[in-house]
N, C-alpha and C. Protein backbone atom coordinates (compact mmCIF):
# COMPACT_ATOMS: atom_id res chain seq x y z
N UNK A 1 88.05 12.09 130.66
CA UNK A 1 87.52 13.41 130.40
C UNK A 1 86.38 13.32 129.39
N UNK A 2 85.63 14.21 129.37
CA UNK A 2 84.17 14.27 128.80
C UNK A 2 84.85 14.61 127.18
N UNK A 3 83.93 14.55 126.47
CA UNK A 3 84.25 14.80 124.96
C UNK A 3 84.04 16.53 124.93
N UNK A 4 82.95 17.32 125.99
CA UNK A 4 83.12 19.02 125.76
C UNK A 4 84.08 19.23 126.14
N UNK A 5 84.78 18.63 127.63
CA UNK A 5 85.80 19.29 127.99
C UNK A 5 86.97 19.43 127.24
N UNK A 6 87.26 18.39 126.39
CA UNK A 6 88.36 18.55 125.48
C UNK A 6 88.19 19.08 124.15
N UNK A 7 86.95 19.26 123.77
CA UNK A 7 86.81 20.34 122.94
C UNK A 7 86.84 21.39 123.08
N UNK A 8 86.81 21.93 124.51
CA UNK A 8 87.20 22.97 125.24
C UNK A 8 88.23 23.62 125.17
N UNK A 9 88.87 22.42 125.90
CA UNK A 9 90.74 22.58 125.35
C UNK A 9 91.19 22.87 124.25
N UNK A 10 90.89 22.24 123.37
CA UNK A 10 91.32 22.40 121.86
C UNK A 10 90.89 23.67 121.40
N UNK A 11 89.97 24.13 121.77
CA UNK A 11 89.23 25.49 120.91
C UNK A 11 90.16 26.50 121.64
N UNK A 12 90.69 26.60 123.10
CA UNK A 12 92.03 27.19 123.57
C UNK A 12 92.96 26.98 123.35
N UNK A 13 93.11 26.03 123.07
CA UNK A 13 94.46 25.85 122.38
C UNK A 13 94.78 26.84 120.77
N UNK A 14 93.79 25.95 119.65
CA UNK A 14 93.96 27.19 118.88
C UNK A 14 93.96 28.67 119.23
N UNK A 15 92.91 28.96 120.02
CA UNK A 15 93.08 30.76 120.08
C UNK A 15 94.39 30.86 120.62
N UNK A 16 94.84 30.45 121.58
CA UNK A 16 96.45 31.21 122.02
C UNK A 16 97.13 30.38 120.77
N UNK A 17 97.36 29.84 119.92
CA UNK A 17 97.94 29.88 118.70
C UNK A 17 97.87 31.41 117.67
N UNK A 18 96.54 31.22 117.59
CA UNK A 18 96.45 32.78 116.91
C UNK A 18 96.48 33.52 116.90
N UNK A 19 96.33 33.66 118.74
CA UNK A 19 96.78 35.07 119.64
C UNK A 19 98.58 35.10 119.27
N UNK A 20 99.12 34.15 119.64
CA UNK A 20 100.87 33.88 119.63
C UNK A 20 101.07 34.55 117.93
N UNK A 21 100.20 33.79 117.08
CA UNK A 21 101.04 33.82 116.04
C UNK A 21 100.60 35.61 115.53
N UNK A 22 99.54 36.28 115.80
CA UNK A 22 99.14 37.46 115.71
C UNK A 22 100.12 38.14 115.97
N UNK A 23 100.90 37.85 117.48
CA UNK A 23 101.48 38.66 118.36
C UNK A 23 103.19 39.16 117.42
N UNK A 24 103.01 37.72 117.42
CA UNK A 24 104.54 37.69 116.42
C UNK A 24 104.53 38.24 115.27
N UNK A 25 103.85 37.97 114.54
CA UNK A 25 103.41 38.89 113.01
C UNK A 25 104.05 40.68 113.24
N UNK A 26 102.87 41.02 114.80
CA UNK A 26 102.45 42.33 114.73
C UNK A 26 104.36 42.81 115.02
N UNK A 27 104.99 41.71 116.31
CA UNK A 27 106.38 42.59 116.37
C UNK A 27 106.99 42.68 115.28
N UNK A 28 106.95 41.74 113.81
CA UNK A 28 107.65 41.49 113.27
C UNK A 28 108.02 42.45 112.28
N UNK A 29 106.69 43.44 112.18
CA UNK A 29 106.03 44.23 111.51
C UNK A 29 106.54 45.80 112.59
N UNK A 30 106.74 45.55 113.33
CA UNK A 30 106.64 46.76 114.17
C UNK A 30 108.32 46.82 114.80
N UNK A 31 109.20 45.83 114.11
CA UNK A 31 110.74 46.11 114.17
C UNK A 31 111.38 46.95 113.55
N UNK A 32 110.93 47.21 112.19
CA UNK A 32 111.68 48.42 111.65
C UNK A 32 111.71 49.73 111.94
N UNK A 33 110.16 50.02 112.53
CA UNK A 33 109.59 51.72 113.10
C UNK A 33 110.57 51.57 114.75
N UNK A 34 110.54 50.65 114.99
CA UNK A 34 111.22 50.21 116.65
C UNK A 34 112.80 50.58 116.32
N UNK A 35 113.47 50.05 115.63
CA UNK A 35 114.96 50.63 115.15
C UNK A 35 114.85 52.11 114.41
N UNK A 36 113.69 52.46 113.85
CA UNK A 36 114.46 53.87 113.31
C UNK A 36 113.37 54.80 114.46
N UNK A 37 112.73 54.22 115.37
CA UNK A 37 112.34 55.52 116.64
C UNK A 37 113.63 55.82 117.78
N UNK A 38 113.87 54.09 117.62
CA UNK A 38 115.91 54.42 118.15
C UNK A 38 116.76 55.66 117.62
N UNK A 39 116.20 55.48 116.25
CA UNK A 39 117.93 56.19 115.43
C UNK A 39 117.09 57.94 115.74
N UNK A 40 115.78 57.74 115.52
CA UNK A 40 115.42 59.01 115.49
C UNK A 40 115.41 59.90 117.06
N UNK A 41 115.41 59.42 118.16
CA UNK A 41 115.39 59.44 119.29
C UNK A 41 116.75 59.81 119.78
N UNK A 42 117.68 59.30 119.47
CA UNK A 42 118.65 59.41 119.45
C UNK A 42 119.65 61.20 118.66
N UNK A 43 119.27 60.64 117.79
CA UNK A 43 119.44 62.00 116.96
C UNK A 43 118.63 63.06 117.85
N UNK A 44 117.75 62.80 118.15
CA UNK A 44 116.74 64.29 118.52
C UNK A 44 117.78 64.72 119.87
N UNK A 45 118.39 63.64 120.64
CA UNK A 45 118.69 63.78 121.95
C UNK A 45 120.40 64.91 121.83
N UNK A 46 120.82 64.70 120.84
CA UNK A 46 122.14 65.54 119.96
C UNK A 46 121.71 66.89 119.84
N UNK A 47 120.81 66.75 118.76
CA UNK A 47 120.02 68.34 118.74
C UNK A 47 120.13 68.97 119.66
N UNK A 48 119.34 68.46 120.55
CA UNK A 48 118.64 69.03 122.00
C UNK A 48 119.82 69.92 122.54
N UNK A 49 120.99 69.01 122.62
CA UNK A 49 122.41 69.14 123.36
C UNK A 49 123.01 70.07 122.85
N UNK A 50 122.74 69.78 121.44
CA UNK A 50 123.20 71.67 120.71
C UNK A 50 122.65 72.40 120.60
N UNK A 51 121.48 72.56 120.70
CA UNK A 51 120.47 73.60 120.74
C UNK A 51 120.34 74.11 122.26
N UNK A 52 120.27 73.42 123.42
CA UNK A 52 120.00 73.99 124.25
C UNK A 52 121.86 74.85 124.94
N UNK A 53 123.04 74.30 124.47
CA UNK A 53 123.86 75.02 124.21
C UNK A 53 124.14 76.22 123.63
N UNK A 54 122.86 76.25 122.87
CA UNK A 54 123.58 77.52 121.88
C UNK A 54 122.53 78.74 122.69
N UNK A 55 121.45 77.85 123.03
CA UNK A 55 120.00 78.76 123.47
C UNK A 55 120.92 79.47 125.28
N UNK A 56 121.34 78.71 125.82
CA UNK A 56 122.31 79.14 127.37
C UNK A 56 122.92 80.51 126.94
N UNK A 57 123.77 80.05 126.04
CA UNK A 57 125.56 80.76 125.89
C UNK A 57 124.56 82.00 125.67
N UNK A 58 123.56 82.34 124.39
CA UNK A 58 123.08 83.37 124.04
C UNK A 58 121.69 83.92 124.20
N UNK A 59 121.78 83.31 126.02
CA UNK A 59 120.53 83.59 126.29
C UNK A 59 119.52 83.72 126.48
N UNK A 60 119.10 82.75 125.13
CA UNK A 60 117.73 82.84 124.17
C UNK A 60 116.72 81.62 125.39
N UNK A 61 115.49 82.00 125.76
CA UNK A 61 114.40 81.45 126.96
C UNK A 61 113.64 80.45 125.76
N UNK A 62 113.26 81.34 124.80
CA UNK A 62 111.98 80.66 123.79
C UNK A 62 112.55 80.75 121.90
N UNK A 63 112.16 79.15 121.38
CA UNK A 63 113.04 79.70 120.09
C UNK A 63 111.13 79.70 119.43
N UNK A 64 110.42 80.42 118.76
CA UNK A 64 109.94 80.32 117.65
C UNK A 64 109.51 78.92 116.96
N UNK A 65 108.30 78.15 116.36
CA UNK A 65 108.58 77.02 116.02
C UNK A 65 107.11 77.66 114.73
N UNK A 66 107.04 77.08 113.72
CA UNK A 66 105.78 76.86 112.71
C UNK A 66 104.12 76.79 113.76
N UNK A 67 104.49 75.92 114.13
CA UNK A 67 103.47 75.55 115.53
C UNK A 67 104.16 75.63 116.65
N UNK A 68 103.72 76.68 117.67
CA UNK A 68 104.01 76.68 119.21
C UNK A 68 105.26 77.15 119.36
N UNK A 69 106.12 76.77 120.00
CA UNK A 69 107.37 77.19 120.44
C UNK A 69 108.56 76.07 121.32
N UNK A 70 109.50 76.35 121.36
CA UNK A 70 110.49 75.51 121.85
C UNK A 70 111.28 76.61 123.37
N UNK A 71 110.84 75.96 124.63
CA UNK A 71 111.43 76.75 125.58
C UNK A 71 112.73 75.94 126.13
N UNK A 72 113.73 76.55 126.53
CA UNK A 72 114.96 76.20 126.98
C UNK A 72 114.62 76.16 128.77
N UNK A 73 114.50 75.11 129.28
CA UNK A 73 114.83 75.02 130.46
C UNK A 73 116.26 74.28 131.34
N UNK A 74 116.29 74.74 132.31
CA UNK A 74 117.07 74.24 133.91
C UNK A 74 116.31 73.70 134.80
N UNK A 75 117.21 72.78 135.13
CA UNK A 75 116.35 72.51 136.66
C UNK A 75 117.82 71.53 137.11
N UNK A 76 117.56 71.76 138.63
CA UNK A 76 118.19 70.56 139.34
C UNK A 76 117.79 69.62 140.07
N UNK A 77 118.33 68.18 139.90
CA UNK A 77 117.60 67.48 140.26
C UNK A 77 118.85 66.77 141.25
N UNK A 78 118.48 66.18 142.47
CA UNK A 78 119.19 65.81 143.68
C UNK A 78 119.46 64.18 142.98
N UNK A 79 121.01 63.34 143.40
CA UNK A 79 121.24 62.07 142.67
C UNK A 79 120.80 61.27 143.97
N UNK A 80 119.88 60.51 143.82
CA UNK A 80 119.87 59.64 144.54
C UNK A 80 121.02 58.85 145.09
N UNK A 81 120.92 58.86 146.95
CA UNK A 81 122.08 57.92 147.45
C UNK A 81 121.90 56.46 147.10
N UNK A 82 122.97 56.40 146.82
CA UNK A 82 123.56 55.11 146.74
C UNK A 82 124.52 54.15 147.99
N UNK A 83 124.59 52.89 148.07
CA UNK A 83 125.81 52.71 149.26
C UNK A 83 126.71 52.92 149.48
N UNK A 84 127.08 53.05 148.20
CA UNK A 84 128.37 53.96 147.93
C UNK A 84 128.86 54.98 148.25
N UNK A 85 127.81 56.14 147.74
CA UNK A 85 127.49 57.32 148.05
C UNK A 85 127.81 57.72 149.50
N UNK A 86 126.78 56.91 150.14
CA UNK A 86 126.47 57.04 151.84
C UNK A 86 127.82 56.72 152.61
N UNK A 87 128.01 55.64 151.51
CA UNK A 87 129.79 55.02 152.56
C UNK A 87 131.28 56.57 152.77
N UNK A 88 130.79 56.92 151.63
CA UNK A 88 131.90 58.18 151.53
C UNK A 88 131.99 59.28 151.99
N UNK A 89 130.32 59.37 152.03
CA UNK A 89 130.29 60.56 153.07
C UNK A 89 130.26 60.59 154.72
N UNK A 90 129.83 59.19 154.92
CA UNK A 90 129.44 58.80 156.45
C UNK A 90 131.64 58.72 156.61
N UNK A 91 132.36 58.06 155.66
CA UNK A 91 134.04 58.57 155.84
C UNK A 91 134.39 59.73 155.91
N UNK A 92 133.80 60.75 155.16
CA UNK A 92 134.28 61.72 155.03
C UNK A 92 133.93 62.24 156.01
N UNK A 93 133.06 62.66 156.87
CA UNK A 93 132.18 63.06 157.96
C UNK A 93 133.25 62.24 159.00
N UNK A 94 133.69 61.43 159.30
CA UNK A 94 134.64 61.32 160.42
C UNK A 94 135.68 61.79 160.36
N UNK A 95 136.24 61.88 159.35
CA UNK A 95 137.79 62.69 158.50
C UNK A 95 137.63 63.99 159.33
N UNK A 96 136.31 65.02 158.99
CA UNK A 96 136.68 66.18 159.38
C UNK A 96 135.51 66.63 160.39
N UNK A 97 134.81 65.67 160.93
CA UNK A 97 134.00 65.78 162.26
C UNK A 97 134.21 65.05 163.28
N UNK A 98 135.54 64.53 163.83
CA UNK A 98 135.44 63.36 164.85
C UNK A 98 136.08 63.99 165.50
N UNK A 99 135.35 65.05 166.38
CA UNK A 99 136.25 65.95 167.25
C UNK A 99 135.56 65.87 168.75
N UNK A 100 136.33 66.36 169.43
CA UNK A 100 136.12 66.57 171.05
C UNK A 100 134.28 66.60 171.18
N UNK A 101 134.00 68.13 170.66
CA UNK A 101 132.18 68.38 170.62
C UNK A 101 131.65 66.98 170.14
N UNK A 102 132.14 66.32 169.12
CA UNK A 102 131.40 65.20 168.81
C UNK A 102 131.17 64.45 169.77
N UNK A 103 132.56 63.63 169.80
CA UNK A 103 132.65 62.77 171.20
C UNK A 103 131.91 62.59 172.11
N UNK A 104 131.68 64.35 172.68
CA UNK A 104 130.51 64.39 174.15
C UNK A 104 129.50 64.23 173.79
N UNK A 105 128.80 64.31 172.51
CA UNK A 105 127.50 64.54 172.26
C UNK A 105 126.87 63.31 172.52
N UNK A 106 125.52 62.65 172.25
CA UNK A 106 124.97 61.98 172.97
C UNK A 106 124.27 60.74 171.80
N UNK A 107 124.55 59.42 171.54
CA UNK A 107 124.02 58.84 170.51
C UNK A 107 122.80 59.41 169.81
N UNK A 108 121.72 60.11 170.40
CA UNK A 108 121.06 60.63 169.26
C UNK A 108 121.06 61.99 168.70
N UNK A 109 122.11 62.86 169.26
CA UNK A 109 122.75 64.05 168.77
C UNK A 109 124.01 63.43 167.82
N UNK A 110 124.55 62.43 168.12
CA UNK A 110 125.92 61.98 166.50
C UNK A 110 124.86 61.35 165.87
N UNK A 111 123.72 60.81 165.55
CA UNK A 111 123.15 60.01 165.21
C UNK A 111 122.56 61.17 163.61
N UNK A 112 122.02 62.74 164.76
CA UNK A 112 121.21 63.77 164.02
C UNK A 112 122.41 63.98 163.22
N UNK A 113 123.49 64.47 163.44
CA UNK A 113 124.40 65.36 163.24
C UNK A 113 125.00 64.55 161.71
N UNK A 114 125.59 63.00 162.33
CA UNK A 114 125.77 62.45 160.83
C UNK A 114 124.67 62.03 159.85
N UNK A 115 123.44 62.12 160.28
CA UNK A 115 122.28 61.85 159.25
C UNK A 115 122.12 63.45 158.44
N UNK A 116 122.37 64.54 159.01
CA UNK A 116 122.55 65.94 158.48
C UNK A 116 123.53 66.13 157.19
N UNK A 117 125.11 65.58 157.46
CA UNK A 117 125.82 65.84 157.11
C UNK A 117 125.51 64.65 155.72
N UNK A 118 125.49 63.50 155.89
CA UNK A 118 125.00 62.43 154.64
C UNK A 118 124.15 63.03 153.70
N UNK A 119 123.08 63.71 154.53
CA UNK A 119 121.53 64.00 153.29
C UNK A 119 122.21 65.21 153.02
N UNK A 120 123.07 66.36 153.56
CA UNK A 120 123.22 67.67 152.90
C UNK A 120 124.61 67.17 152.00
N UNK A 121 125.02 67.23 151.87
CA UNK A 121 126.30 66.53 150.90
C UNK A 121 126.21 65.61 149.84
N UNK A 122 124.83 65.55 149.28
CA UNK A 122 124.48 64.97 148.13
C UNK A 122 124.72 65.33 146.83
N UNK A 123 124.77 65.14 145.97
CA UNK A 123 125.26 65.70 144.52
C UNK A 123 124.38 66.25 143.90
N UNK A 124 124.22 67.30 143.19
CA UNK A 124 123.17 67.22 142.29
C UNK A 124 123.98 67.48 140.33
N UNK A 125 122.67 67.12 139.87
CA UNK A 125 122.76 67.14 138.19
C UNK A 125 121.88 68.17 137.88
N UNK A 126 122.74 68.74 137.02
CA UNK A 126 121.99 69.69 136.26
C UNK A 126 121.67 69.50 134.96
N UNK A 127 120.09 69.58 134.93
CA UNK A 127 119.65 69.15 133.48
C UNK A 127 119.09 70.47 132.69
N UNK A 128 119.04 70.40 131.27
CA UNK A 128 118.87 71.98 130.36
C UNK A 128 117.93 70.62 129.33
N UNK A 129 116.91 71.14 128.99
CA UNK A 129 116.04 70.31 128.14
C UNK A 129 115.44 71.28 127.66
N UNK A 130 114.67 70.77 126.23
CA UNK A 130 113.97 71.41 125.68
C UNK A 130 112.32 71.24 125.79
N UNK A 131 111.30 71.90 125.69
CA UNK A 131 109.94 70.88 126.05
C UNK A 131 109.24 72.42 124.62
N UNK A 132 108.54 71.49 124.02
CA UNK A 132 107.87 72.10 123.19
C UNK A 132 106.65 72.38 123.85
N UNK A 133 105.62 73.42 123.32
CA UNK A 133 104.96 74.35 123.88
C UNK A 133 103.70 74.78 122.75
């Protein structure tokens, strides 16, 4: 090898040293705000749970804030199937659909009928959050 090319090398070599050792410094430095955005994150997520409890029971849409406002929402959101999921209902769906009408129907009428019954029989979660405003 030529004498640039390995001065080449070497001059990369140090920078990803100083890049590495930069990198490490910066997490090392950036672990304590990283554990208390945990603790604080955490905590906020409690609040939320009592506040948007108390905001339901009594009603309350919008609380008041110094700056802006705090609105209480709902929404539902559908749980994604799982195999699991699918396995219990595609059972359950023979439990109390494996009747005579079925029988006659025609592989892509049981085909519609249990792909109906799987996607409508899904679960949903109901979430109440707060979103500042």
């Amino acid at each position: 090898m030529a004498d640039s090319t390995i001065d080449h090398f070497k001059c990369e070599v140090r920078r990803f040293d100083n890049i590495d050792s930069e990198i490490r410094t910066i997490n090392e430095k950036m672990k304590p705000l990283q554990s208390r955005l945990k603790e604080l994150k955490q905590t906020k997520k409690t609040l939320e749970n009592t506040i948007c409890s108390f905001m339901e029971t009594n009603e309350i849409a919008e609380c008041k804030l110094s700056e802006g406002a705090l609105l209480y929402k709902e929404s539902k959101n559908v749980i994604p199937l799982s195999k699991e999921t699918i396995r219990q209902n595609i059972t359950k769906f023979f439990k109390e659909n494996y009747n005579d009408e079925f029988k006659k129907s025609n592989a892509e009428e049981k085909a519609e009928t249990l792909f109906k019954f799987v996607y409508e029989n899904r679960e949903y979660k109901e979430n109440k959050t707060l979103k500042r405003v």
